[in-house]
Every structure is written in C-alpha cells, then in structure tokens.
Protein backbone atom coordinates (compact mmCIF):
# COMPACT_ATOMS: atom_id res chain seq x y z
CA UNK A 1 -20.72 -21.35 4.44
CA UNK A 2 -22.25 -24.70 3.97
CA UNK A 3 -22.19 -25.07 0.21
CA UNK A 4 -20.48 -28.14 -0.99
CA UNK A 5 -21.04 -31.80 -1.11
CA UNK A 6 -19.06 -33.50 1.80
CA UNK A 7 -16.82 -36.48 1.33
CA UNK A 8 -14.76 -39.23 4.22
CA UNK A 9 -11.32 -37.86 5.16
CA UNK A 10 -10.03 -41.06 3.32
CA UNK A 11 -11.06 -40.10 0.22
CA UNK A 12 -8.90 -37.00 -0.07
CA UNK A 13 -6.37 -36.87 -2.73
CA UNK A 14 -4.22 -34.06 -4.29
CA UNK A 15 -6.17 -31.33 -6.51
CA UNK A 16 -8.99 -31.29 -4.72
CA UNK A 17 -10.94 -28.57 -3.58
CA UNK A 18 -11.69 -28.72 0.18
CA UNK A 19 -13.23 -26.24 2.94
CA UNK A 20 -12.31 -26.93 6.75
CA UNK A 21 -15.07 -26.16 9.33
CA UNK A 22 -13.15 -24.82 11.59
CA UNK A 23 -11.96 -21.32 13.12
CA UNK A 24 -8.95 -20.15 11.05
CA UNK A 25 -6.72 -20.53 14.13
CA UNK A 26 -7.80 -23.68 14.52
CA UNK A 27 -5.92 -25.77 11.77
CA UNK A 28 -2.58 -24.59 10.07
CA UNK A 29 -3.19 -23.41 6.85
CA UNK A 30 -3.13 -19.88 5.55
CA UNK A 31 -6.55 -20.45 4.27
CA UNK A 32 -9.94 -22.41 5.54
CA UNK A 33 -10.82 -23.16 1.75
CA UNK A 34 -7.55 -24.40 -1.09
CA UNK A 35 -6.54 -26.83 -3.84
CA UNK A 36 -4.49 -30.12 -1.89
CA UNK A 37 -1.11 -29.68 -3.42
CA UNK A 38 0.57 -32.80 -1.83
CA UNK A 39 0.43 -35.57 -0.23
CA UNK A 40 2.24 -33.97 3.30
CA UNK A 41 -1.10 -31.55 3.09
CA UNK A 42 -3.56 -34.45 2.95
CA UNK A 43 -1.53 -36.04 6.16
CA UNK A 44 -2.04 -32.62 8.33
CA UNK A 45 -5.27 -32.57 7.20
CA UNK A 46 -6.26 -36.53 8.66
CA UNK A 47 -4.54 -34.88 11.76
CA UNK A 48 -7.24 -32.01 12.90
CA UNK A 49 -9.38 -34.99 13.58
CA UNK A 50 -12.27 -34.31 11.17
CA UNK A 51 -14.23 -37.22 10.08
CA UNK A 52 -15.38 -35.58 6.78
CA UNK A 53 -14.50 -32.63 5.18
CA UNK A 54 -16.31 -30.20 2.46
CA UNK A 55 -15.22 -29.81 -1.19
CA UNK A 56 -15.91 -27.94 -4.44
CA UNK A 57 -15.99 -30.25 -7.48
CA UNK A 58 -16.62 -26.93 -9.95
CA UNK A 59 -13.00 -25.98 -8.47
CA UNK A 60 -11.08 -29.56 -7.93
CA UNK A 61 -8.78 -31.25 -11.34
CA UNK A 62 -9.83 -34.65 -10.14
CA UNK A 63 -12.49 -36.33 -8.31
CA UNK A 64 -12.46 -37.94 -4.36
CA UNK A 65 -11.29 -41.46 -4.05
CA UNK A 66 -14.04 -43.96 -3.74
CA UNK A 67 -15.76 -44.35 -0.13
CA UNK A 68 -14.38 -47.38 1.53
CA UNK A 69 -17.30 -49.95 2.05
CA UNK A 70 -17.26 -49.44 6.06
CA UNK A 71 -17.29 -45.61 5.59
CA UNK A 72 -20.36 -43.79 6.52
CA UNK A 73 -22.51 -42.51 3.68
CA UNK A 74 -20.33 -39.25 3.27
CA UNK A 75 -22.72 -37.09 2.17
CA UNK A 76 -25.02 -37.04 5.60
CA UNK A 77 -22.25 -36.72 7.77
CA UNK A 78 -21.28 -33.60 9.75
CA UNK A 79 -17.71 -32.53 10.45
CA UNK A 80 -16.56 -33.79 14.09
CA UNK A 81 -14.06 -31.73 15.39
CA UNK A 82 -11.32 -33.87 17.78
CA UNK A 83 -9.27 -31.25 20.00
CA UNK A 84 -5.85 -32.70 19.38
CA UNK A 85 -3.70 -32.68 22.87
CA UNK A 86 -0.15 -31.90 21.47
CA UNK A 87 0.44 -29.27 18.75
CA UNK A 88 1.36 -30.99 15.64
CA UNK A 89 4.68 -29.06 13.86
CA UNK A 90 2.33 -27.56 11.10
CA UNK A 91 0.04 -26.17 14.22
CA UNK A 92 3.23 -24.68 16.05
CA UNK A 93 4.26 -22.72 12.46
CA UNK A 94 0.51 -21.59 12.35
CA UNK A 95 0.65 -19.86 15.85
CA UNK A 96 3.99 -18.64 14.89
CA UNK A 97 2.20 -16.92 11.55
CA UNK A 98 -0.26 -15.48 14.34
CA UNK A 99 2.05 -14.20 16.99
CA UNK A 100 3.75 -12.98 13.83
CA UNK A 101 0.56 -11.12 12.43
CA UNK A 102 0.04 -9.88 16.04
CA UNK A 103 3.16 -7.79 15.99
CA UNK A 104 2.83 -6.70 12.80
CA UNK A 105 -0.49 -5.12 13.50
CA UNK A 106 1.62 -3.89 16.88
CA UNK A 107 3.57 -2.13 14.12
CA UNK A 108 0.99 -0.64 12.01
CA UNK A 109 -0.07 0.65 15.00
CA UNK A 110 3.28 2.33 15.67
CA UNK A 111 3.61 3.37 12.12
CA UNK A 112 -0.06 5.03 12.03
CA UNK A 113 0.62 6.83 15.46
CA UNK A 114 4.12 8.51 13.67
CA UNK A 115 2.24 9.48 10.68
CA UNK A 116 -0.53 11.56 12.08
CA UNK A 117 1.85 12.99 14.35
CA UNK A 118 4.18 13.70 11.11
CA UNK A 119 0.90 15.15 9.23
CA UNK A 120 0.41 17.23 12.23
CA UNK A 121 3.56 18.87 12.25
CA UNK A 122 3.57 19.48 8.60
CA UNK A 123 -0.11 21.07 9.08
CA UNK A 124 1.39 23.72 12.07
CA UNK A 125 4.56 24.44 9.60
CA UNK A 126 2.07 25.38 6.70
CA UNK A 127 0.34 27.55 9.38
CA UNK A 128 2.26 29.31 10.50
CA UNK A 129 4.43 29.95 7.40
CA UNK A 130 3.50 33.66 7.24
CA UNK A 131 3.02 34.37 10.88
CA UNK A 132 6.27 32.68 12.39
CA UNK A 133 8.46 32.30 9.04
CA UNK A 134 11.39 31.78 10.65
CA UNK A 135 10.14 29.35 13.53
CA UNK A 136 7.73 27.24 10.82
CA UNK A 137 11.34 27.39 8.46
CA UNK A 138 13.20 25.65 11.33
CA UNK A 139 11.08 23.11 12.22
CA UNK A 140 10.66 22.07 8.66
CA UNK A 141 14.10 21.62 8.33
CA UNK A 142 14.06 19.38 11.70
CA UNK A 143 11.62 17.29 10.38
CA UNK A 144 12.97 16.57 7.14
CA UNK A 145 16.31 15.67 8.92
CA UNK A 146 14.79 13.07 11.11
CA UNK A 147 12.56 11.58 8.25
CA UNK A 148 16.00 11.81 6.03
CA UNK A 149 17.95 9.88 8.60
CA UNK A 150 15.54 7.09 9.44
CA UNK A 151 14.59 6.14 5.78
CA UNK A 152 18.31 6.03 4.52
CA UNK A 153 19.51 4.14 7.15
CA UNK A 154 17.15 1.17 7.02
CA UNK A 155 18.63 -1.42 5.14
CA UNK A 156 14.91 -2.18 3.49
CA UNK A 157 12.57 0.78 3.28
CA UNK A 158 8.85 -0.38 4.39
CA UNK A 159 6.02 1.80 2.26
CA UNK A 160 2.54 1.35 4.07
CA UNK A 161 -1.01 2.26 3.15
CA UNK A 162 -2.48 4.49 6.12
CA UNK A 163 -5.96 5.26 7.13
CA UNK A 164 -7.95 8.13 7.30
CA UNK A 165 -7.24 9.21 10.82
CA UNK A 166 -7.32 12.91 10.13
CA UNK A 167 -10.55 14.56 8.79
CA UNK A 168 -10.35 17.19 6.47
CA UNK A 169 -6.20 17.41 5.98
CA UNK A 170 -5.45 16.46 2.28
CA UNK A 171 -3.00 19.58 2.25
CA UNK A 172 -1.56 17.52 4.36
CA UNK A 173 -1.19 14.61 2.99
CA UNK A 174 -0.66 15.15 -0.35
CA UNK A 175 2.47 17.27 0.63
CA UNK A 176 3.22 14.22 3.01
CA UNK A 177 2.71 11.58 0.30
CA UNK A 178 4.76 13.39 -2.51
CA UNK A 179 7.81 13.95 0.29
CA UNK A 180 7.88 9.99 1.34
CA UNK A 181 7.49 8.80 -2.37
CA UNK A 182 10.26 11.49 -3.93
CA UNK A 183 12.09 10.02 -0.88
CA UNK A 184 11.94 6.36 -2.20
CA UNK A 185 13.41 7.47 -5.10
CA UNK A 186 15.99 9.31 -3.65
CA UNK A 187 16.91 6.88 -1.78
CA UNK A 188 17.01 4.10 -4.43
CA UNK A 189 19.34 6.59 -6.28
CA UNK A 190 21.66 6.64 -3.01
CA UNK A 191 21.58 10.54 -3.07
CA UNK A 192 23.41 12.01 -0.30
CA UNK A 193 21.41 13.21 2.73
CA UNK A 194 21.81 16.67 2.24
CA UNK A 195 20.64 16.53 -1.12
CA UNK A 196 17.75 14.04 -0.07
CA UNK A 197 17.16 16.41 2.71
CA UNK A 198 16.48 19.68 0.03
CA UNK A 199 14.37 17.67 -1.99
CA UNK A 200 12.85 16.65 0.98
CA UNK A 201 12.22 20.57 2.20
CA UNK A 202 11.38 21.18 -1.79
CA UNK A 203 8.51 18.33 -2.26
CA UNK A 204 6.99 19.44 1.72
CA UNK A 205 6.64 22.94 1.01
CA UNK A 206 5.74 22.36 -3.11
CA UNK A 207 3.02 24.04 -2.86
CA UNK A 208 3.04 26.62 -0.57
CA UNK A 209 2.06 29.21 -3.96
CA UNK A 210 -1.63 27.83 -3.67
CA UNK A 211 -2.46 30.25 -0.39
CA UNK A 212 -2.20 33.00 -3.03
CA UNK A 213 -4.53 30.92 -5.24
CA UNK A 214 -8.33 31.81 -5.07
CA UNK A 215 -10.24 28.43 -3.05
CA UNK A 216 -13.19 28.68 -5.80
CA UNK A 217 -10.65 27.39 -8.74
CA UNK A 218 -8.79 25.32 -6.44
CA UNK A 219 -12.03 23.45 -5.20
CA UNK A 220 -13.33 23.41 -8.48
CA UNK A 221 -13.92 19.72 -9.60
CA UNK A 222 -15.14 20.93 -13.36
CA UNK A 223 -12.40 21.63 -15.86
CA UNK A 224 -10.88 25.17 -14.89
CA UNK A 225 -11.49 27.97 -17.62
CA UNK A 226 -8.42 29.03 -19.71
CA UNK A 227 -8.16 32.24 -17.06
CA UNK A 228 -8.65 30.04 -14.07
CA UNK A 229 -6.03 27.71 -15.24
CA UNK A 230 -3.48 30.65 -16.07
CA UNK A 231 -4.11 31.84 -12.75
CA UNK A 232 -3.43 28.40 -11.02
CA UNK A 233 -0.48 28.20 -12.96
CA UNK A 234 1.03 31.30 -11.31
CA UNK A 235 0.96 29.42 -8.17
CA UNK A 236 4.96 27.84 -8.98
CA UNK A 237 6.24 31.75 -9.33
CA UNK A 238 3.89 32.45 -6.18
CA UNK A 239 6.06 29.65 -3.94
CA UNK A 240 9.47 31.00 -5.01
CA UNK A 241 8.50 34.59 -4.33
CA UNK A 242 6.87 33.34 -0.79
CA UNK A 243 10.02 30.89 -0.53
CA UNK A 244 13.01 33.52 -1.43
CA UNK A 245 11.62 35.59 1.60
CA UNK A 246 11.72 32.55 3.87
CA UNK A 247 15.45 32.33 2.67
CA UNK A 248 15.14 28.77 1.42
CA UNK A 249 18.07 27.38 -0.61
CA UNK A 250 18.16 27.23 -4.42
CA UNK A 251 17.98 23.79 -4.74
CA UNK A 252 14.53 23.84 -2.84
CA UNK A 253 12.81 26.73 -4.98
CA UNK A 254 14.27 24.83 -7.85
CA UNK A 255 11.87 22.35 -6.76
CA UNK A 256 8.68 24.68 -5.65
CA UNK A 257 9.35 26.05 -9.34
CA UNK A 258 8.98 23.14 -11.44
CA UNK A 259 7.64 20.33 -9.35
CA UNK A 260 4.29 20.73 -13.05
CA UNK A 261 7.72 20.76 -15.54
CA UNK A 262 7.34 17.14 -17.29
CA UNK A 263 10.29 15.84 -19.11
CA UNK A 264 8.62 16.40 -23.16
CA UNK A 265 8.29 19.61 -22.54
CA UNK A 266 4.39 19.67 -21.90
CA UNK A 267 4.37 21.44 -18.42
CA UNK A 268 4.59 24.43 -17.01
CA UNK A 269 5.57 27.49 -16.08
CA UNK A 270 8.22 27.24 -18.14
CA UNK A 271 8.26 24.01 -20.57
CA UNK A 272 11.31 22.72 -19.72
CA UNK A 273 12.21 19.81 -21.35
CA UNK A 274 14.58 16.78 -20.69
CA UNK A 275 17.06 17.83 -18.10
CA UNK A 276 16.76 21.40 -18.00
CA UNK A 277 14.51 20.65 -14.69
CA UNK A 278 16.44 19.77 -11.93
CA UNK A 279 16.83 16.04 -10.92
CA UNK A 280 15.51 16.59 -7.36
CA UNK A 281 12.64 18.17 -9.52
CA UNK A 282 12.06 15.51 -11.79
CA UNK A 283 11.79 13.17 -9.03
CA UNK A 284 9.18 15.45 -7.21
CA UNK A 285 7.05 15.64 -10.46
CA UNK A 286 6.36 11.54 -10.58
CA UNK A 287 5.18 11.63 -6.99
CA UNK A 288 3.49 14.85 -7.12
CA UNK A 289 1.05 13.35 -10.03
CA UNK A 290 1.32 10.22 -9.00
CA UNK A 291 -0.77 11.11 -5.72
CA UNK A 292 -3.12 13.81 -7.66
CA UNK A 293 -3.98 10.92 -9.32
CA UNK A 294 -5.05 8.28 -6.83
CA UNK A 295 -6.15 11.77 -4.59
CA UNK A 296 -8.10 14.46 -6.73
CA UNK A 297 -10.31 17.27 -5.48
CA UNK A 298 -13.19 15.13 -6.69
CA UNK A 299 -12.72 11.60 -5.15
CA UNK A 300 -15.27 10.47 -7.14
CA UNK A 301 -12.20 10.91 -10.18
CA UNK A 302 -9.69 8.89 -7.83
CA UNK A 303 -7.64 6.26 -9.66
CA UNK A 304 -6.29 3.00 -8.03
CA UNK A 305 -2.41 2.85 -7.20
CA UNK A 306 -2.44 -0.02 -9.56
CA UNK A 307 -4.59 2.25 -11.96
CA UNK A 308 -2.53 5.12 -11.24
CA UNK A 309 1.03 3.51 -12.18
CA UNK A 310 -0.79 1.73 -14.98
CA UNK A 311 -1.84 5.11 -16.71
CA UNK A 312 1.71 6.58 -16.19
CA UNK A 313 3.60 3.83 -17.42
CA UNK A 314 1.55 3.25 -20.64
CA UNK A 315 0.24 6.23 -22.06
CA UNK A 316 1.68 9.14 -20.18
CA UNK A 317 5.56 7.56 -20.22
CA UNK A 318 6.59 10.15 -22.09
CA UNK A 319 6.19 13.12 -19.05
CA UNK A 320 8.30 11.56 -16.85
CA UNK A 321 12.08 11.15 -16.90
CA UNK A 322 11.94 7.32 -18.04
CA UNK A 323 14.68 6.02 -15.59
CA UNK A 324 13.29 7.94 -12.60
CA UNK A 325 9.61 6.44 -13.51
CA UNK A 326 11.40 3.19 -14.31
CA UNK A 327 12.46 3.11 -10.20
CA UNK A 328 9.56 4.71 -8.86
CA UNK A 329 7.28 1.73 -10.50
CA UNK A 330 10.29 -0.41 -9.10
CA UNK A 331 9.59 0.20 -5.72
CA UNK A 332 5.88 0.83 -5.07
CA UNK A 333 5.74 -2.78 -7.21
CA UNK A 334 2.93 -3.76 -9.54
CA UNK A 335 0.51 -3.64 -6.97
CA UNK A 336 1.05 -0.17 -4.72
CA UNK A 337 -0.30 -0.22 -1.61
CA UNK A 338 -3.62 0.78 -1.00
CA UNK A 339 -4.32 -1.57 -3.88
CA UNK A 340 -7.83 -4.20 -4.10
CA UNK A 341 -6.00 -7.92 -5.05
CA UNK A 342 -7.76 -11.24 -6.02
CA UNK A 343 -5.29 -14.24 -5.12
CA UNK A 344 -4.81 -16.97 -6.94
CA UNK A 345 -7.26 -19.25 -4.55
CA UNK A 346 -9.51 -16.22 -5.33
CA UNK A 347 -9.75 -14.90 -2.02
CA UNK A 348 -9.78 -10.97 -1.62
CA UNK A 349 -7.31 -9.16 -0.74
CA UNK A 350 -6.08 -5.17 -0.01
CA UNK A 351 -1.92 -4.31 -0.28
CA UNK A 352 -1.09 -3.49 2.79
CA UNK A 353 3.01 -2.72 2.80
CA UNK A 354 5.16 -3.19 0.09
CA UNK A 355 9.13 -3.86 0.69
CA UNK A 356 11.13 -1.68 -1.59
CA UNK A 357 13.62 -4.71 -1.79
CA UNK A 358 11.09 -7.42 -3.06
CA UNK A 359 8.18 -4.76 -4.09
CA UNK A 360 6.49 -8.00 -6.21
CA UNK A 361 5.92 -9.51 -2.69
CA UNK A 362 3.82 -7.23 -0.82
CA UNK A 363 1.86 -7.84 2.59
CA UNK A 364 -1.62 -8.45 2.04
CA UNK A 365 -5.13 -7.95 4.39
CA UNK A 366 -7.21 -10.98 3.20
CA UNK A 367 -10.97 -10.78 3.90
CA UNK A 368 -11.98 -13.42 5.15
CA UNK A 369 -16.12 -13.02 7.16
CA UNK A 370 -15.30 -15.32 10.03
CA UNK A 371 -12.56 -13.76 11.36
CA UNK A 372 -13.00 -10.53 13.04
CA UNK A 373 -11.90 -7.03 11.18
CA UNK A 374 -9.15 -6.54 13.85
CA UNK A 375 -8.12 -9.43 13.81
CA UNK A 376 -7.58 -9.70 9.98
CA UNK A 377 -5.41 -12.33 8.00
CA UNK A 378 -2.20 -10.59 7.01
CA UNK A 379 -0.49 -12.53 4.92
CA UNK A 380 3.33 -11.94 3.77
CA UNK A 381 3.35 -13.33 0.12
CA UNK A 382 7.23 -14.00 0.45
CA UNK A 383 6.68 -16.65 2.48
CA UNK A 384 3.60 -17.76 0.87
CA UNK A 385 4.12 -20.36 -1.45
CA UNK A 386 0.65 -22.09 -2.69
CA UNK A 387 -0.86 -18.68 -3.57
CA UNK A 388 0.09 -15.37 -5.55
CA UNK A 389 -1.49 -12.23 -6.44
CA UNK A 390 -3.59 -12.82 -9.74
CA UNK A 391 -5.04 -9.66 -10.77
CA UNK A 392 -6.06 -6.10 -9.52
CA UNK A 393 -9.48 -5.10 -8.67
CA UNK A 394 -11.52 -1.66 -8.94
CA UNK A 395 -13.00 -0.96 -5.42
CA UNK A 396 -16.02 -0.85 -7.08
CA UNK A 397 -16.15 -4.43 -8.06
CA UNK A 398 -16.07 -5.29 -4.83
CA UNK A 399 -18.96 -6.07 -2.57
CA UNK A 400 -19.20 -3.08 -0.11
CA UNK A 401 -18.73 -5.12 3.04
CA UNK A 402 -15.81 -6.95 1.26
CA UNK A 403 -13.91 -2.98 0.57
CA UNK A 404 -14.74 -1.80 4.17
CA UNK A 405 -13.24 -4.68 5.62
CA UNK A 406 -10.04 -4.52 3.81
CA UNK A 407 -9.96 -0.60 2.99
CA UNK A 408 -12.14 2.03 5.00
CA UNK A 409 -10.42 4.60 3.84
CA UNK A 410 -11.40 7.08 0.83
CA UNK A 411 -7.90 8.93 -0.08
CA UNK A 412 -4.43 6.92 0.10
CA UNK A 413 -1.70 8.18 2.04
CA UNK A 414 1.63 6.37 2.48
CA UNK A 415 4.30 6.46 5.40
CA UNK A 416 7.19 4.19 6.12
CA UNK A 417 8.41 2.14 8.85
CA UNK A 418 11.52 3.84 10.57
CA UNK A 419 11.65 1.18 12.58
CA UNK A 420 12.68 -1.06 10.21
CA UNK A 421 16.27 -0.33 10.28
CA UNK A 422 16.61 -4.75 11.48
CA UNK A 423 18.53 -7.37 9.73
CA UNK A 424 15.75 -9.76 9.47
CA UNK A 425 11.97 -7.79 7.73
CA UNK A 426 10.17 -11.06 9.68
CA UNK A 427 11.34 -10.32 12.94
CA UNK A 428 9.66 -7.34 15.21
C-alpha cells in the first residue's frame, strides 16, 4: 500500500495518521497503520530508524509540523529502514505479543484436535443408539462426565469459534453446540455436576426423535406444510419413547421433551408456559435456537452470532426465560464468536474466543494482507488499549478475500478450552 503523502520523521506529532513500511514484526505496534496518541509513541517511532514515514491527512485531527529547512523535500523521499542492534523495550513487548500469539494458535490447535474428536464420539453414540443401546448409553454418559468436569473446574471458561473440519456432520454439531452453550449457562448458575451432567446427557441426545422423522421434511428448506410440521412436531414424544427404552433418567427426557417449550407459552408439544418446563429445559431451549439460528438447513438463511443474539434479545425476548437469556447474552458477550468486527482504527476483524469472565473483551483474528493467513494477528482486546471493537459486520459486506482470511468456515460451531483450568488466561 503506497497511498499517502509522506512527511520527515521530525514532523510527527500526536493525532496523526501514519503507516510504517515495514513487516508487522518488525516495529512494536499492534498495527502497521494508527492515530499517534502520545508523545512516548512518536519517540518509538524516531527509534525504528525510518527517515520518513507515510500518513493519511483524510484520517489525522491535525496537520505535520513544518519541515525543518535542512530536511529533505519529504514528499520524494523513500522510507530507509536502519536495523537497530539492541531491542528497544517496546520491541521486546512486541516479540512477547508474538511468542504469545504463537501459543495461542498452539492452543487452538489443541482445542480444534479435542473437538473433532468430541464430534466424533457424539456421531458413533447417535449410531449406534439402536444397535448397541446400552454400549452407545454408556459412553454418552462418559463423555458428558469428562466435558462436565473440565468446564466446571476452570476458573474462566474459554468459548471458541471452530472450523469446518468435518464434512457433512451438522447432527453433530448442532447437538455439540447446544450441549457446550446449555453448559455455559449451567455453569454460570453454579449447578451441581450431576445436574449439569443430565442436562448435559438431555441437550446431546435432544434430538434423537428426528430418526423417526421422514429426511424429505427435515431437509426441506421451504416452509413445512401444516401436516409436515405436525409430523415434525411428534419428534419430542418420539425421543422420550426412544429414550424411556434406553432407561435414561427423568430429568433427561424432561429435557428431550421440551427442549421447542418457550417460556410464553408459544411452543410445543405441550405449551408450557413460565416454569412449568424444567430449568435444565429452559436452558436447553436458548441454545437449541440459538444455534438453529446462526445454523439452518438452508445456510443461505444463517444469521450472525451477533445477529442471532440481536434477534433474541429484541424481538423474540419474550420466548425465553428472561434471566436465563439475560446470562446466556452475558457470556457469549455482544460480539459471539464466530462474529465479523470493524475496530475502531477500522481494521477487520473475526471473534475468535470469548472469556466468559470479561465476554466484552474477546480475542480477535485481524486481517491484515501482508502477513500470512497462518500466521494471523490475534489480538487480545484486554490488553489492547488504543483500539476497541466498533461495530459488527454481515459477512457479506465484506470483501471475499477479507471473510476467507478471517472465517473459512460456513456453519459455527463452538468448543471450549479444558485446558484452561490456569490462574493467569495470558499464560500457556
């Protein structure tokens, strides 16, 4: 990028806009292009041993101080890079933010690896259901107890936006997604594991009543006739009936039957209203539409997480218990994962992990064309003090090379980090 007029390192001054020709690991700043905020960041700048530098006067408050009579004409010169023998303190913190990035993609590596393995074991339990009832019934419960135990002991619960890694399994996911995100919940409520653990069991196997549903209405991406839809309603009674003979506890059919009750009375099969649904079922119901809505049968429908929350919170409020939506909004933040962000310098940006704890200060992917894909800025807003999120953006606002950069992926799945039982988030 060579648009902007260039100007002599002396006649920097705070609130203008300036671009550094140099690789991103070269100089210490989050970003090659920003606003000077101070006076220190003007210093670290004469440091990197450029002669001039770029700016934007369309995006600077003030203009550059006036060329000193001995200067060079500013305008014809080209940036001279001076390799600087001994790290300067702002360099050191940059290379720290890199080995720091490094092991954090070390970790969504980790993460990733755990979740198609989880997704995996949740497709062979679904299965084999009906041909090894007892065997799939067992290992269910197994897995629920290890996902139980890792997310309530962490002292901060990690929420990440995965990839699509599995061709093919939405079953999968979905019943994946709507068993970590009732799980959040759960957990925010400090339910006791064995309660977490049969809603747990309950949201995995929610829809186990759709094998007995025909694939023609459950494919179907136009609206469903009034038969179709009474017959795809049938599929809550189908689950208990299927989950009674796999001798699951009440508190999980509870679940299976009313994970479509919503809280004004509006769902089905049998309209219950308020509390007359159970709370484990209440919880599953957020997540459940939550996910149909960022992941429909036709993808072409898909909201945004942002979009998603958005439509729940301000027009469909009333279907949800209010305090369980209140804590489910809580923790996936404004800005879910999985989520297109322009920053406040107006660089691009996808959510990459959001921290339950401090959900308004999410991890972010910036895009960013000279530096490679896997090697992508991730920036921890927490820490980031010059630049926020300023709005959410629909993927298709977005320049295509800009989305597959950040966000290859065409459904959203979630996992967690159950690794991240630590006392420090910043530390591996």
């Amino acid at each position: 990028m060579a648009d902007g007029q260039y100007l002599s390192i002396d006649q920097l001054q705070v609130g203008l806009h300036i671009h550094l020709d140099l690789k991103w690991f070269e100089h210490p700043f989050a970003f090659s292009h920003f606003k000077i905020k101070s006076e220190e960041q003007i210093k670290i700048i004469r440091g990197l041993g450029l002669k001039t530098v770029r700016f934007s006067p369309e995006l600077s408050e003030t203009s550059p101080l006036p060329a000193a009579p001995s200067s060079p004409e500013a305008s014809a010169a080209e940036p001279i890079a001076v390799v600087e023998q001994a790290p300067s303190p702002a360099m050191l913190a940059k290379q720290a933010m890199m080995e720091q990035m490094r092991q954090r993609r070390q970790e969504a590596a980790r993460i990733e690896s755990a979740f198609v393995n989880t997704a995996k074991a949740i497709r062979d339990i679904e299965k084999n259901l009906y041909s090894k009832p007892t065997e799939s019934v067992q290992q269910a419960s197994k897995l629920m107890t290890q996902i139980v135990d890792s997310i309530l002991v962490a002292p901060e619960l990690a929420i990440h936006v995965m990839g699509d890694k599995m061709g093919g399994e939405e079953l999968y996911f979905h019943s994946l997604n709507v068993t970590m995100l009732s799980m959040m919940i759960a957990r925010d409520l400090k339910l006791p594991a064995e309660v977490v653990n049969a809603m747990g069991m309950g949201a995995l196997l929610h829809d186990i009543g759709l094998k007995e549903v025909p694939d023609k209405i459950l494919k179907k991406t136009e609206p469903l006739t009034q038969a179709e839809r009474n017959f795809y309603e049938l599929h809550c009674q189908y689950g208990v009936t299927t989950g009674q003979r796999l001798q699951l506890a009440p508190p999980v059919l509870a679940v299976i039957r009313e994970h479509h009750e919503f809280f004004d009375g509006s769902g089905f099969p049998a309209k219950l209203k308020g509390e007359l649904a159970s709370l484990l079922s209440r919880i599953v119901v957020i997540a459940n539409y939550y996910d149909e809505l960022c992941n429909p049968t036709a993808i072409a429908d898909a909201l945004t997480p942002h979009e998603a929350l958005s439509l729940m919170f301000a027009k469909l409020r009333g279907k949800f218990d209010p305090k369980l939506l209140q804590i489910f909004i809580r923790c996936l933040g404004v800005y879910p994962p999985g989520t297109i962000v322009q920053l406040s310098n107006g660089a691009i940006a996808m959510v990459a992990t959001v921290n339950t704890a401090r959900p308004m200060k999410p991890t972010v992917v910036v895009y960013d064309a000279h530096v490679p894909k896997e090697e992508a800025i991730l920036l921890d807003m927490e820490r980031e003090v010059d630049v926020n999120i300023a709005k959410a953006i629909r993927p298709a606002q977005v320049p295509r090379d800009v989305y597959n950069y950040l966000s290859p992926r065409k459904r959203v799945s979630y996992y967690f980090d159950a690794a991240s039982a630590r006392p420090d988030s910043g530390k591996p």
